[in-house]
Protein backbone atom coordinates (compact mmCIF):
# COMPACT_ATOMS: atom_id res chain seq x y z
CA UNK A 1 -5.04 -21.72 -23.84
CA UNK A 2 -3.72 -20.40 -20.41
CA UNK A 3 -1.13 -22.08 -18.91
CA UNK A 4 -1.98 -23.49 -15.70
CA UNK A 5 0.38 -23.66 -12.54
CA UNK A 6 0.07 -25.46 -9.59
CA UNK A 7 0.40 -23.81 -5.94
CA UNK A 8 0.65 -25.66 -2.94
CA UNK A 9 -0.36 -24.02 0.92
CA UNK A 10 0.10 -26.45 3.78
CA UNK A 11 -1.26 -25.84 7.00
CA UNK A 12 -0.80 -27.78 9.99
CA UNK A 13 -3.34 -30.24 9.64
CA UNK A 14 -3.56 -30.35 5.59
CA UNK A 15 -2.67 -28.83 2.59
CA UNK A 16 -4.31 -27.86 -0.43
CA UNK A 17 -3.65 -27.38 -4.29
CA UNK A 18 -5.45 -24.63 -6.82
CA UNK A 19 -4.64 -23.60 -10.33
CA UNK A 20 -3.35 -20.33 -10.62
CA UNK A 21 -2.80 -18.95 -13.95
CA UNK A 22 1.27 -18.80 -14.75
CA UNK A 23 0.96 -14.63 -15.17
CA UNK A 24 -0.49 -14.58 -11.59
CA UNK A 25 2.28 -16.85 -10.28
CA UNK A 26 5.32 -15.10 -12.16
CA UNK A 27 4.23 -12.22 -11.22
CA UNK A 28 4.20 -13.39 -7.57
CA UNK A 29 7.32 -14.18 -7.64
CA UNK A 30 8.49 -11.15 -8.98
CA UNK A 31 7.38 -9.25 -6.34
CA UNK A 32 8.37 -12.27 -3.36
CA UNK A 33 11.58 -11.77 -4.39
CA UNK A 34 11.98 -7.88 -3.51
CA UNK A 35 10.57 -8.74 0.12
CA UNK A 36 12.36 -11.98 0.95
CA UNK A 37 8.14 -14.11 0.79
CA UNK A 38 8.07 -16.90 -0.59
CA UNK A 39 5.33 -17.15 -3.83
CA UNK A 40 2.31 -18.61 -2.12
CA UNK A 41 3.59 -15.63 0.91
CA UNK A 42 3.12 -13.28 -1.77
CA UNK A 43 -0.04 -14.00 -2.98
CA UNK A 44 -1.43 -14.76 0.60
CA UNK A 45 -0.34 -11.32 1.60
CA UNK A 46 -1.91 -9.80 -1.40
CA UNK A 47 -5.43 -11.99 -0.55
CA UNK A 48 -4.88 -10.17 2.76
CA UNK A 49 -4.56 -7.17 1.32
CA UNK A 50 -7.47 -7.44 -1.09
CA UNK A 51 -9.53 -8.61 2.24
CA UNK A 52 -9.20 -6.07 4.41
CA UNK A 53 -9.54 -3.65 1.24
CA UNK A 54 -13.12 -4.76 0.98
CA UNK A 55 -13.97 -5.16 4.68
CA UNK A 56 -13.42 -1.35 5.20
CA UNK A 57 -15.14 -0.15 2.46
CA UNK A 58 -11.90 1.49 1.17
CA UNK A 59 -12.35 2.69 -2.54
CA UNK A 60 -9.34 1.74 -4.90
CA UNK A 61 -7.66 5.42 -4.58
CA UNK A 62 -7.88 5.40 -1.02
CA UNK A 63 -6.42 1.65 -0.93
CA UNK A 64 -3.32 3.00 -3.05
CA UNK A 65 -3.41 6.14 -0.64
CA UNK A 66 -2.96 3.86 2.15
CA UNK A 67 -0.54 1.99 0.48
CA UNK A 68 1.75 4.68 -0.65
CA UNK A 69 1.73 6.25 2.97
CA UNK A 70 2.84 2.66 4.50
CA UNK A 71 5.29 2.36 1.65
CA UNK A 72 6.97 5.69 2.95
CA UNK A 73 7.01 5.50 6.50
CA UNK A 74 8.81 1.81 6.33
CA UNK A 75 11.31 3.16 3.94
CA UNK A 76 12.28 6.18 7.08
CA UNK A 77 14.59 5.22 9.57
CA UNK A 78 13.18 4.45 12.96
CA UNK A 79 15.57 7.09 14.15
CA UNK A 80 15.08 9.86 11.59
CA UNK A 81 15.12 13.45 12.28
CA UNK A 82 11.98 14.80 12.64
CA UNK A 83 12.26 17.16 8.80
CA UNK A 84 13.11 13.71 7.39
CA UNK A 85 9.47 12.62 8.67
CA UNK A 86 7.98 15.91 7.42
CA UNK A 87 9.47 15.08 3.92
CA UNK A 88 8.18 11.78 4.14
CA UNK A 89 4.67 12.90 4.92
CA UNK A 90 5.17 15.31 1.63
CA UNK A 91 6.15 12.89 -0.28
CA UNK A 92 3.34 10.35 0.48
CA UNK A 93 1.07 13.04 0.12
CA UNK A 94 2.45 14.51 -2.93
CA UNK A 95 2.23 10.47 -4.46
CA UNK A 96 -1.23 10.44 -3.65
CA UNK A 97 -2.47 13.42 -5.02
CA UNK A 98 -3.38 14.76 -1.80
CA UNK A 99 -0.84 17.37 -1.55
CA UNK A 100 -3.21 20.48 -3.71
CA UNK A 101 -5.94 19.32 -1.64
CA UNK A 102 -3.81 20.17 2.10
CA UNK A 103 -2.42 23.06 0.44
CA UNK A 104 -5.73 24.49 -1.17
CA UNK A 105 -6.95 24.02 2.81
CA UNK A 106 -4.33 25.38 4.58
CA UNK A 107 -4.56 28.62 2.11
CA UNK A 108 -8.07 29.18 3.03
CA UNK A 109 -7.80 28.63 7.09
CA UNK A 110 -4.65 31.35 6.19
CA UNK A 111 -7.16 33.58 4.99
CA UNK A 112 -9.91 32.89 7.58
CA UNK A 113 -7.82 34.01 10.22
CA UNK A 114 -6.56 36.66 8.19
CA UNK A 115 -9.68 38.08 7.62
CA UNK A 116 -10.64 37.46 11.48
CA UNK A 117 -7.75 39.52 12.73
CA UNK A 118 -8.34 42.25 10.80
């Protein structure tokens, strides 16, 4: 049988309990601890997530896309030099699997020009 373990969310006029299971809930904390959020912060930022997932009509790779690119740009300095950002961008692409796609693109407009200055 699943262990069972309680969450409570207050809000300013009441509060509310629900059973989470305890995988869900150690596994939020896990993760609330790398990013200073409390448990019930965690998993309301990952309902967040999951809701604005579905209201755009994202599919799961571009979520993770999405994801990976935020994940990058928070980890670069606000000051960083310009070929830092370019690295980042690489990088996020490269994670993503969009990296063959730009470069398979950029080879052919290459060779469209090419083939127009000739």
């Amino acid at each position: 049988m699943r262990q069972k373990k309680s969450l409570m969310s207050a809000s300013s006029s009441s509060s509310s309990s629900d059973k989470l299971s305890s995988g869900w809930v150690n596994q939020a904390r896990d993760a609330a601890s790398s990013m200073r959020r409390s448990v019930a912060g965690q998993i309301g930022y990952w309902a967040s997530l999951g809701r604005i997932a579905e209201a755009s009509g994202l599919t799961v790779s571009e979520t993770h896309e999405a994801i990976a690119f935020y994940d990058v740009r928070q980890a670069a300095p606000t000051d960083a030099d310009p070929l830092d950002a370019l690295e980042a961008d690489f990088l996020a692409a490269k994670s993503a699997g969009r990296l063959w796609h730009a470069v398979r693109q950029t080879v052919q407009s290459n060779r469209r020009q090419a083939v127009k200055a000739a």
